[in-house]
Protein backbone atom coordinates (compact mmCIF):
# COMPACT_ATOMS: atom_id res chain seq x y z
CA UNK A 1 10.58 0.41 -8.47
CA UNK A 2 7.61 -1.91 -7.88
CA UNK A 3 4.74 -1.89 -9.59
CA UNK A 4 1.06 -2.52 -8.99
CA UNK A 5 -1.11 -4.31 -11.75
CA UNK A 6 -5.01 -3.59 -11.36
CA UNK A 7 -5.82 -6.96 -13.57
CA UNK A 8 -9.51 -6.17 -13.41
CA UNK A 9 -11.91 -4.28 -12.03
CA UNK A 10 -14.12 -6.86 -11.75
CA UNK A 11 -15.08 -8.85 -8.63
CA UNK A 12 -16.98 -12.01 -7.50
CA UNK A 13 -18.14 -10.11 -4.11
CA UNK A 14 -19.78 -6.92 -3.46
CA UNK A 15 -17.75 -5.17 0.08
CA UNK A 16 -19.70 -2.22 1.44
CA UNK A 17 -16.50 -0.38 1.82
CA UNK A 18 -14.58 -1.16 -1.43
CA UNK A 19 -13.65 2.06 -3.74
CA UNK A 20 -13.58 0.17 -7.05
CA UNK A 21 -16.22 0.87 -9.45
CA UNK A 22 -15.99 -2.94 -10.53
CA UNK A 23 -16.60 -2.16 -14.39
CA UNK A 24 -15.62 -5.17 -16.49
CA UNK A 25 -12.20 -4.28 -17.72
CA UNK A 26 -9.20 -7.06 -17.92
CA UNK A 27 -5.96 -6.42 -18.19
CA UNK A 28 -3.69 -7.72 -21.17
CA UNK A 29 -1.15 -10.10 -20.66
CA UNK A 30 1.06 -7.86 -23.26
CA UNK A 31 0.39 -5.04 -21.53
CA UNK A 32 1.39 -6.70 -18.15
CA UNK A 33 4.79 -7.52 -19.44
CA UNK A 34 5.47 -4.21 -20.68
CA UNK A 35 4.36 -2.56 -16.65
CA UNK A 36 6.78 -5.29 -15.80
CA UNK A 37 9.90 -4.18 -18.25
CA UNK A 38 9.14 -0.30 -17.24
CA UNK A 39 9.13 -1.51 -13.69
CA UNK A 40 12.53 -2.86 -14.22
CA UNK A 41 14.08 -0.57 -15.39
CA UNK A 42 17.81 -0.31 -16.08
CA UNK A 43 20.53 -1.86 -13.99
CA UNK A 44 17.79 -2.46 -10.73
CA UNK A 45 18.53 -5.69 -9.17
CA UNK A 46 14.80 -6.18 -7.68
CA UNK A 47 11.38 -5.37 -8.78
CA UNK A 48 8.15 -6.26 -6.85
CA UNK A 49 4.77 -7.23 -9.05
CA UNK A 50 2.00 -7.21 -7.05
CA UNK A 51 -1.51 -8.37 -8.88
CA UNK A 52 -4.12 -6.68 -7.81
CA UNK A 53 -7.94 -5.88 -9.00
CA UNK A 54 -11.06 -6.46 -8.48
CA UNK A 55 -10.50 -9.85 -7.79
CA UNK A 56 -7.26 -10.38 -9.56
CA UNK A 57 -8.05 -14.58 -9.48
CA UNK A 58 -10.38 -14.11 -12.39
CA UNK A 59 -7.34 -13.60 -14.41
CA UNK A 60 -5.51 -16.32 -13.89
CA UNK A 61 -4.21 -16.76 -17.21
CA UNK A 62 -2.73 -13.23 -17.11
CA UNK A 63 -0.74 -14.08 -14.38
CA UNK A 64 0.05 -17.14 -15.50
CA UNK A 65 1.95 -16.07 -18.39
CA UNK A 66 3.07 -12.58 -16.56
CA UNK A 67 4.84 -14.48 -14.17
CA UNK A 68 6.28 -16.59 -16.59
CA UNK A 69 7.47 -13.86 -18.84
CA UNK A 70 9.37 -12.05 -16.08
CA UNK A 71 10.88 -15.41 -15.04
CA UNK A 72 12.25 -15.37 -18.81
CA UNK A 73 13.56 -12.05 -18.48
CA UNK A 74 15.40 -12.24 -15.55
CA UNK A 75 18.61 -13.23 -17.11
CA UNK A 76 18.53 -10.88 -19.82
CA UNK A 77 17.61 -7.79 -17.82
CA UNK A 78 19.88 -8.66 -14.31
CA UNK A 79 16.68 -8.26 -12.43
CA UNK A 80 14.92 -10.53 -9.98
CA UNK A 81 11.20 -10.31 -9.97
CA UNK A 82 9.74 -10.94 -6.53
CA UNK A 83 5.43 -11.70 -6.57
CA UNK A 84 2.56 -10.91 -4.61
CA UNK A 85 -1.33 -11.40 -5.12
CA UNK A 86 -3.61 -9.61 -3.11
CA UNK A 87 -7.33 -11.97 -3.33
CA UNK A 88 -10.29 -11.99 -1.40
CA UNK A 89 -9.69 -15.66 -0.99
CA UNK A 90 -12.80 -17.00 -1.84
CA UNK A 91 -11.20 -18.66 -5.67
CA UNK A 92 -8.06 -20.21 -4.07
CA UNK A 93 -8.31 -23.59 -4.66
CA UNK A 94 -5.07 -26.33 -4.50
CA UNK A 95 -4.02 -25.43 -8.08
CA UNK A 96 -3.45 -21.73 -7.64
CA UNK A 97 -1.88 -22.51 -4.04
CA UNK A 98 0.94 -25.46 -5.56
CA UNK A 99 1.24 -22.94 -8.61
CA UNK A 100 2.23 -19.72 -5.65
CA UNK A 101 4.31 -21.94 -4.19
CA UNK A 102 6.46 -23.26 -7.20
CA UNK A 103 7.03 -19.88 -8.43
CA UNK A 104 7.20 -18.33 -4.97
CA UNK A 105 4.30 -15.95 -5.37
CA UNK A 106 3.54 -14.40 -1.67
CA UNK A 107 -0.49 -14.97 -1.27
CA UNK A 108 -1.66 -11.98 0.93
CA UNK A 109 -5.40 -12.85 2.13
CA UNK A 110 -7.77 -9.94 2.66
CA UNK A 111 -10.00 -10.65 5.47
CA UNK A 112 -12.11 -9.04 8.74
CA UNK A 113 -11.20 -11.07 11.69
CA UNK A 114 -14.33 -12.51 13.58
CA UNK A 115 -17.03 -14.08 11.41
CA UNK A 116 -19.53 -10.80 13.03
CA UNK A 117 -17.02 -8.34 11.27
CA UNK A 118 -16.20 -10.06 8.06
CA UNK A 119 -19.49 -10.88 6.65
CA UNK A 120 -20.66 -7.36 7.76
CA UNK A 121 -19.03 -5.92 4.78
CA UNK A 122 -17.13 -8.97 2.60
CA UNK A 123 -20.53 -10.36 1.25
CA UNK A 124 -21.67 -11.68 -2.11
CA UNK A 125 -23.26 -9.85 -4.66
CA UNK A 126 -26.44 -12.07 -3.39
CA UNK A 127 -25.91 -10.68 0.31
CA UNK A 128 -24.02 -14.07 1.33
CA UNK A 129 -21.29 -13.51 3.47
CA UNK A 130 -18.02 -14.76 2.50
CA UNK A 131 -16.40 -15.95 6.20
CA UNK A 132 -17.07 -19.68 5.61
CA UNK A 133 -15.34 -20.18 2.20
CA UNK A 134 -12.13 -18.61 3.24
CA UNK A 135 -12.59 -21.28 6.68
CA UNK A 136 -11.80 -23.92 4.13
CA UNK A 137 -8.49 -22.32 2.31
CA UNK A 138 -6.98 -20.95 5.56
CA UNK A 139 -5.18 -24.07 6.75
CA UNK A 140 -3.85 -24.70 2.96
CA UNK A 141 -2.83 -21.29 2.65
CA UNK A 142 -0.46 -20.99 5.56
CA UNK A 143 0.64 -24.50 4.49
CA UNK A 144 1.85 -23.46 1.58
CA UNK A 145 2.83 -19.75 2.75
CA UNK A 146 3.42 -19.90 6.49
CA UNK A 147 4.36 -15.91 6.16
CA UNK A 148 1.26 -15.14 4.11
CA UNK A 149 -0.03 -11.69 5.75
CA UNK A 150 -4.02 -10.69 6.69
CA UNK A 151 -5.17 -7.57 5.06
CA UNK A 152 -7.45 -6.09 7.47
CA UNK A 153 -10.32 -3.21 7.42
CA UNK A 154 -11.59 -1.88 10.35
CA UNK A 155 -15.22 0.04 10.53
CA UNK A 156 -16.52 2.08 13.06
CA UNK A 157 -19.74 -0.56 12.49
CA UNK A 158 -17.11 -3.21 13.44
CA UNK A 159 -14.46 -1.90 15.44
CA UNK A 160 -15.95 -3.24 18.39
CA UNK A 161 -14.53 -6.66 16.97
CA UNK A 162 -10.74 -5.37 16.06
CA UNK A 163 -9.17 -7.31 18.87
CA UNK A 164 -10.80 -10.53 18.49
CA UNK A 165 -10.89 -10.81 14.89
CA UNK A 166 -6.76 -10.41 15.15
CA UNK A 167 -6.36 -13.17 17.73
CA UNK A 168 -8.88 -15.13 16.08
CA UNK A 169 -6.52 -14.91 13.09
CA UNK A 170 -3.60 -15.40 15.50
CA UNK A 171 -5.09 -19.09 16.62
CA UNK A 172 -5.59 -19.92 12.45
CA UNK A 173 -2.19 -19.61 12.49
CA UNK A 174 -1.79 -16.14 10.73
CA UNK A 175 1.33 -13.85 11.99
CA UNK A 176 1.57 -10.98 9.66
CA UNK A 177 -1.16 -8.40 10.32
CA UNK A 178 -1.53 -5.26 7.71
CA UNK A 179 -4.32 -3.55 9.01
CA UNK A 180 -5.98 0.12 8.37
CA UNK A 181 -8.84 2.02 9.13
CA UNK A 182 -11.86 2.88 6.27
CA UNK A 183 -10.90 6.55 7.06
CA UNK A 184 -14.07 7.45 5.27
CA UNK A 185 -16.13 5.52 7.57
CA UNK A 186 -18.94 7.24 9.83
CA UNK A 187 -16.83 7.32 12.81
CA UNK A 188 -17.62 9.20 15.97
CA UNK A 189 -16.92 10.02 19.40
CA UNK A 190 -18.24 6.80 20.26
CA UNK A 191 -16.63 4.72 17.69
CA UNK A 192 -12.90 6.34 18.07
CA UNK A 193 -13.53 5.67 22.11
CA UNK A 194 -13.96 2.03 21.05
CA UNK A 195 -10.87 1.98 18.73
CA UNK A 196 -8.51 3.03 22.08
CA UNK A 197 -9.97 0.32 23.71
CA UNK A 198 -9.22 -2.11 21.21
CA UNK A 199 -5.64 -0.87 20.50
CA UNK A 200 -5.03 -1.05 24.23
CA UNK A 201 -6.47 -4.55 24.46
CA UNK A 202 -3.61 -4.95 21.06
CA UNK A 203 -1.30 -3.55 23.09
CA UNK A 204 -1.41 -6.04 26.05
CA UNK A 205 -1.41 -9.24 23.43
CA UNK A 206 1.21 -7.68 21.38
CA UNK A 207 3.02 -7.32 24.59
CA UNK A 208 1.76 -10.89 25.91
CA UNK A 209 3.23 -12.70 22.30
CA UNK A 210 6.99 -10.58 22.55
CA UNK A 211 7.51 -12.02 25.84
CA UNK A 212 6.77 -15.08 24.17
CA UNK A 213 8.91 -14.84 21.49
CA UNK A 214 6.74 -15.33 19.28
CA UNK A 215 6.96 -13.67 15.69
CA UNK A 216 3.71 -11.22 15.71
CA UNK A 217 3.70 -8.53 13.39
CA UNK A 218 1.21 -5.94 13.81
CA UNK A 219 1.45 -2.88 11.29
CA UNK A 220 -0.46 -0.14 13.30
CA UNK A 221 2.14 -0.67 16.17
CA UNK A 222 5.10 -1.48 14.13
CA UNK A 223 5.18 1.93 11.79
CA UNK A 224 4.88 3.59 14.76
CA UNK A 225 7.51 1.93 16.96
CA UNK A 226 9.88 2.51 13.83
CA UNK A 227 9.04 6.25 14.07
CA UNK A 228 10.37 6.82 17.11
CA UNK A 229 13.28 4.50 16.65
CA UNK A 230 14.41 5.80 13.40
CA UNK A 231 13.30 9.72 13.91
CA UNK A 232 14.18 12.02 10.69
CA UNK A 233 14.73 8.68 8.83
CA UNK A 234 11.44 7.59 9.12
CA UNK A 235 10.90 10.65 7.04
CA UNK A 236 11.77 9.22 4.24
CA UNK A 237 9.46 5.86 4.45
CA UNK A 238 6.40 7.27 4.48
CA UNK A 239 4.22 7.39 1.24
CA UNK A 240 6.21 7.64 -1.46
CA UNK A 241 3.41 8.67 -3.95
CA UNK A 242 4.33 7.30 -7.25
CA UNK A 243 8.17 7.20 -6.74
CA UNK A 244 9.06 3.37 -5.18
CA UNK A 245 5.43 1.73 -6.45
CA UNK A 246 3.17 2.82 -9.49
CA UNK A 247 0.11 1.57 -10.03
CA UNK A 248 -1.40 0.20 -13.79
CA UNK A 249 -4.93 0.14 -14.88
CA UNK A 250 -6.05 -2.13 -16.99
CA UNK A 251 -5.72 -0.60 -20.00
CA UNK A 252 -1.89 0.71 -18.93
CA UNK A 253 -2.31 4.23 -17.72
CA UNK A 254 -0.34 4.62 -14.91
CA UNK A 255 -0.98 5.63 -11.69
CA UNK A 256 0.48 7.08 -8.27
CA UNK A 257 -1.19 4.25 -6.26
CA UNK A 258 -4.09 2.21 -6.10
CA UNK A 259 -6.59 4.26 -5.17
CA UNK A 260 -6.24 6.56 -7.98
CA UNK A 261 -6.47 4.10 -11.08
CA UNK A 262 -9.08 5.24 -13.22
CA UNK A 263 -8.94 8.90 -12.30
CA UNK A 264 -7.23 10.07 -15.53
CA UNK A 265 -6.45 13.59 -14.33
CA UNK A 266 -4.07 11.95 -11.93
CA UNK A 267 -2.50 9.72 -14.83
CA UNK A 268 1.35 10.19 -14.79
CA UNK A 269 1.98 8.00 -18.25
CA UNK A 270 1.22 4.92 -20.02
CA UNK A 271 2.95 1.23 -20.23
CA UNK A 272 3.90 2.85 -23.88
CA UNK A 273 5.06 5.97 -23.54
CA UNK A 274 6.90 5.46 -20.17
CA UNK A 275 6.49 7.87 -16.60
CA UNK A 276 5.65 11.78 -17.36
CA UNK A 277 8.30 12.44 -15.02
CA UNK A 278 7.08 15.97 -14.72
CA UNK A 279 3.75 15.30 -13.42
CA UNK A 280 4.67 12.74 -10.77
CA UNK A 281 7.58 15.13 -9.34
CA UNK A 282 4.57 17.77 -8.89
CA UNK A 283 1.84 14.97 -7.62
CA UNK A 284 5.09 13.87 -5.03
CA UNK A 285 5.73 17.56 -4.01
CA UNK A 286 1.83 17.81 -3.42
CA UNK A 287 1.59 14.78 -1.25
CA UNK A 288 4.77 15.80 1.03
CA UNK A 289 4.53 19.39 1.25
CA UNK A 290 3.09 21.09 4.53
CA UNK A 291 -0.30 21.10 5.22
CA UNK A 292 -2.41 23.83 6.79
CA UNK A 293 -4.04 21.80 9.59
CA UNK A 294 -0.79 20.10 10.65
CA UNK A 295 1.08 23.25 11.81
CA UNK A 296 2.41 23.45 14.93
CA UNK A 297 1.56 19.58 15.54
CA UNK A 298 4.41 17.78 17.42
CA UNK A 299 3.59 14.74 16.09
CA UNK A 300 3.90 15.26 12.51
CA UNK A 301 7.08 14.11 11.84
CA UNK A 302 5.67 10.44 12.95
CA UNK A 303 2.13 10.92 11.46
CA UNK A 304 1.01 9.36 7.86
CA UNK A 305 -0.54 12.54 6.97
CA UNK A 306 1.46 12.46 3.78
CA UNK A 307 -0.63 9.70 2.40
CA UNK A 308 -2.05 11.20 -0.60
CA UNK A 309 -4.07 8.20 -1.82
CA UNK A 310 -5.85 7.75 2.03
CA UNK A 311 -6.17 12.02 1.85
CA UNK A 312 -7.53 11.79 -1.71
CA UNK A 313 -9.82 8.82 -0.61
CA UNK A 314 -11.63 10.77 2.09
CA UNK A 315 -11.30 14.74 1.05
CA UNK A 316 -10.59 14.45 -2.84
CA UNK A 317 -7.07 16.07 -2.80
CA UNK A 318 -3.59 15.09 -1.90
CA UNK A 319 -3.02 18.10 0.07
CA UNK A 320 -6.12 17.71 2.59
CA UNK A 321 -5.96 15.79 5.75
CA UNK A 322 -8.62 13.01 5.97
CA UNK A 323 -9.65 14.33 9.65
CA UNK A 324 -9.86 10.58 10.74
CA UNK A 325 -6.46 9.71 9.64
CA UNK A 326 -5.36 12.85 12.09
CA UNK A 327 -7.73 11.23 14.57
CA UNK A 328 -6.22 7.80 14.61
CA UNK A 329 -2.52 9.43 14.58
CA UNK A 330 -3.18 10.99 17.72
CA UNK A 331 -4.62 8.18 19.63
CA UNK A 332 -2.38 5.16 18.37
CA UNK A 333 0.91 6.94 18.96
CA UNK A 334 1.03 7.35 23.00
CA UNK A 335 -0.32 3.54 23.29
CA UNK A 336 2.62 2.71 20.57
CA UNK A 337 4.85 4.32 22.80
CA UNK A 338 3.53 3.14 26.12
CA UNK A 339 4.08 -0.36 24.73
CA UNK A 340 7.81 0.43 22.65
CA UNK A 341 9.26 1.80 26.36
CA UNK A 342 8.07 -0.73 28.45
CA UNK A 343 9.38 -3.78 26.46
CA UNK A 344 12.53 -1.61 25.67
CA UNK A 345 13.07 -1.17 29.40
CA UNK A 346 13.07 -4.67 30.49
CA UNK A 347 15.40 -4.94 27.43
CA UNK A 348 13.22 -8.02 26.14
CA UNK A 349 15.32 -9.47 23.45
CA UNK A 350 13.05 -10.37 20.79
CA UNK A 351 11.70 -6.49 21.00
CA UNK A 352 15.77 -5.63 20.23
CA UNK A 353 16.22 -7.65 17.98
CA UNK A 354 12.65 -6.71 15.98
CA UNK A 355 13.46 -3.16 16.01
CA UNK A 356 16.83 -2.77 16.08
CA UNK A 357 18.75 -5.21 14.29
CA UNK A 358 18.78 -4.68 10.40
CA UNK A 359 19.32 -8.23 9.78
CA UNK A 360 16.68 -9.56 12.24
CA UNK A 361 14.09 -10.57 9.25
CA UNK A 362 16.74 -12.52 7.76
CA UNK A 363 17.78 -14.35 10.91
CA UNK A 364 14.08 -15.10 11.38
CA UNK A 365 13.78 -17.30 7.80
CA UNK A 366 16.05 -18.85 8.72
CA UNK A 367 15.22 -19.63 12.25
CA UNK A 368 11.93 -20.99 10.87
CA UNK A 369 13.60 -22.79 7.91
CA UNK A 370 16.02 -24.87 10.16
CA UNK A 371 14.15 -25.48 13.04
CA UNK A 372 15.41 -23.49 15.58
CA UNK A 373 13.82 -21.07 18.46
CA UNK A 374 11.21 -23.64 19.36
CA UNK A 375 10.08 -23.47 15.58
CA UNK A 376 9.03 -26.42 13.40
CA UNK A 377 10.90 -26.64 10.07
């Protein structure tokens, strides 16, 4: 199990999308260790900590000594603890980024593409845009974390820059892409005509870059491809809701996932008293079970319609369809497609290998790490 640690609510910038309510509460560094040990579990060879807030860089104490702490218990529990932060980048500095690299903590930068679409929404609490700072830290960062991933939001106000922003991105030297939709965005006819267009425009690069050989990883098109590839499998890869990754508030009540920290009626334990096993079976069995408006759908099987923290986002419940998520399903999947089958059919090898060989992430570390396929080491 991996677990999520909401070190504050607090947060140095103000984003016109963001869903937390950015009270002033700070996770202990006791009570970090203990999400940590409950993570762990018995007998589980790997556990994932990913710090998270707010702005989880105003604790940097915290994870400081959480990391540490794990390190220490690594031994004694047969476990290894594998790190991620989640920032807004605009605290990194050349401390935090030799300290991430030492203990091998994975630096995941949120951030809008173009300077148009980031500062439309990633601003100070002073209305300052935040675009130049991170201009300074993004040739550092993928010096110390070459794989370091984007965390992208797209807006029906920005959209219009979605394809840009990523090969802006691409030319900084990013290669890792995680990007979603603010499902509870304004969108309209408009708005969702201009999202084709910029998938299809995605489309053609991500097509452009495989023929390349070049490592581009694009999570809209990759989830997708791995539908079709894996069928009733990918079944069982969708959203897990509070079975693989739980979520901690600051003050240890646990959580499904992220977006649901601080809503106590969908609490499913404490750091203390351990995972009210009950509750999260029934809040699981809520999130996967049918829904009304996707009968008779043939794309269902595919669809991430079992997301109950993006459902809850937008409608309030688990078991409602956010009617933009069901929007973007249906329009991403036949350009997914269009794109899987034509690199599949000129049997493009670095398409193969992506999606069909187990082992390929492996084999590309170590491609990178030795030099070889045209790669630096």
């Amino acid at each position: 199990m991996h677990v999520t640690l909401h070190l504050t609510n607090a947060c140095n910038l103000a984003c016109g999308y963001c869903y937390e309510c950015h009270q002033k509460a700070y996770m202990a560094a006791e009570t970090a260790k203990k999400a940590a040990l409950l993570a762990a579990g018995k007998g589980q060879s790997s556990c994932g900590i990913v710090f998270f807030g707010g702005e989880p860089l105003l604790c940097r104490d915290v994870i400081y000594r959480t990391a540490a702490a794990c390190r220490d218990m690594e031994n004694a529990l047969n476990t290894r603890f594998h790190f991620k932060i989640t920032t807004n980048g605009t605290l990194l500095d050349r401390e935090f980024l030799d300290y991430s690299k030492k203990n091998r903590i994975l630096i995941a930068l949120s951030h809008d593409g173009t300077k148009k679409a980031h500062d439309f929404f990633r601003r100070h609490k002073d209305g300052r845009g935040s675009y130049d700072q991170l201009e300074s830290v993004t040739e550092e960062l993928l010096a110390a974390h070459p794989y370091a991933p984007v965390m992208m939001t797209v807006c029906p106000e920005t959209v219009g820059e979605y394809a840009r922003g990523i090969k802006e991105l691409w030319n900084k030297g990013f290669r890792y892409f995680i990007c979603s939709l603010n499902y509870a965005g304004a969108w309209d006819k408009g708005t969702v005509s201009q999202l084709k267009s910029q998938y299809s425009e995605l489309a053609e690069f991500y097509y452009e870059m495989t023929c390349r050989e070049e490592k581009f990883y694009f999570s809209p098109f990759e989830v997708k491809i791995a539908s079709w590839i894996k069928g009733d499998a990918y079944c069982h890869e969708r959203c897990e809701l509070g079975l693989k990754q739980i979520s901690v508030a600051p003050d240890g009540v646990l959580y499904p996932c992220t977006q649901f920290a601080g809503h106590s009626s969908y609490a499913i334990g404490t750091v203390d008293e351990g995972i009210d096993q009950a509750k999260r079976q029934r809040l699981y069995a809520q999130s996967r079970g049918d829904k009304p408006e996707c009968s008779g759908c043939a794309g269902k099987q595919r669809c991430n319609c079992t997301c109950g923290c993006l459902n809850y986002q937008v409608t309030g419940s688990v078991r409602q369809v956010a009617p933009m998520l069901c929007t973007h399903e249906r329009l991403i999947l036949p350009i997914a497609d269009k794109l899987a089958a034509r690199l599949y059919r000129q049997r493009n090898g670095m398409f193969i290998q992506k999606h069909y060989n187990d082992m390929f992430p492996l084999i590309s570390l170590v491609e990178d790490k030795t030099g070889k396929g045209g790669k630096e080491k």
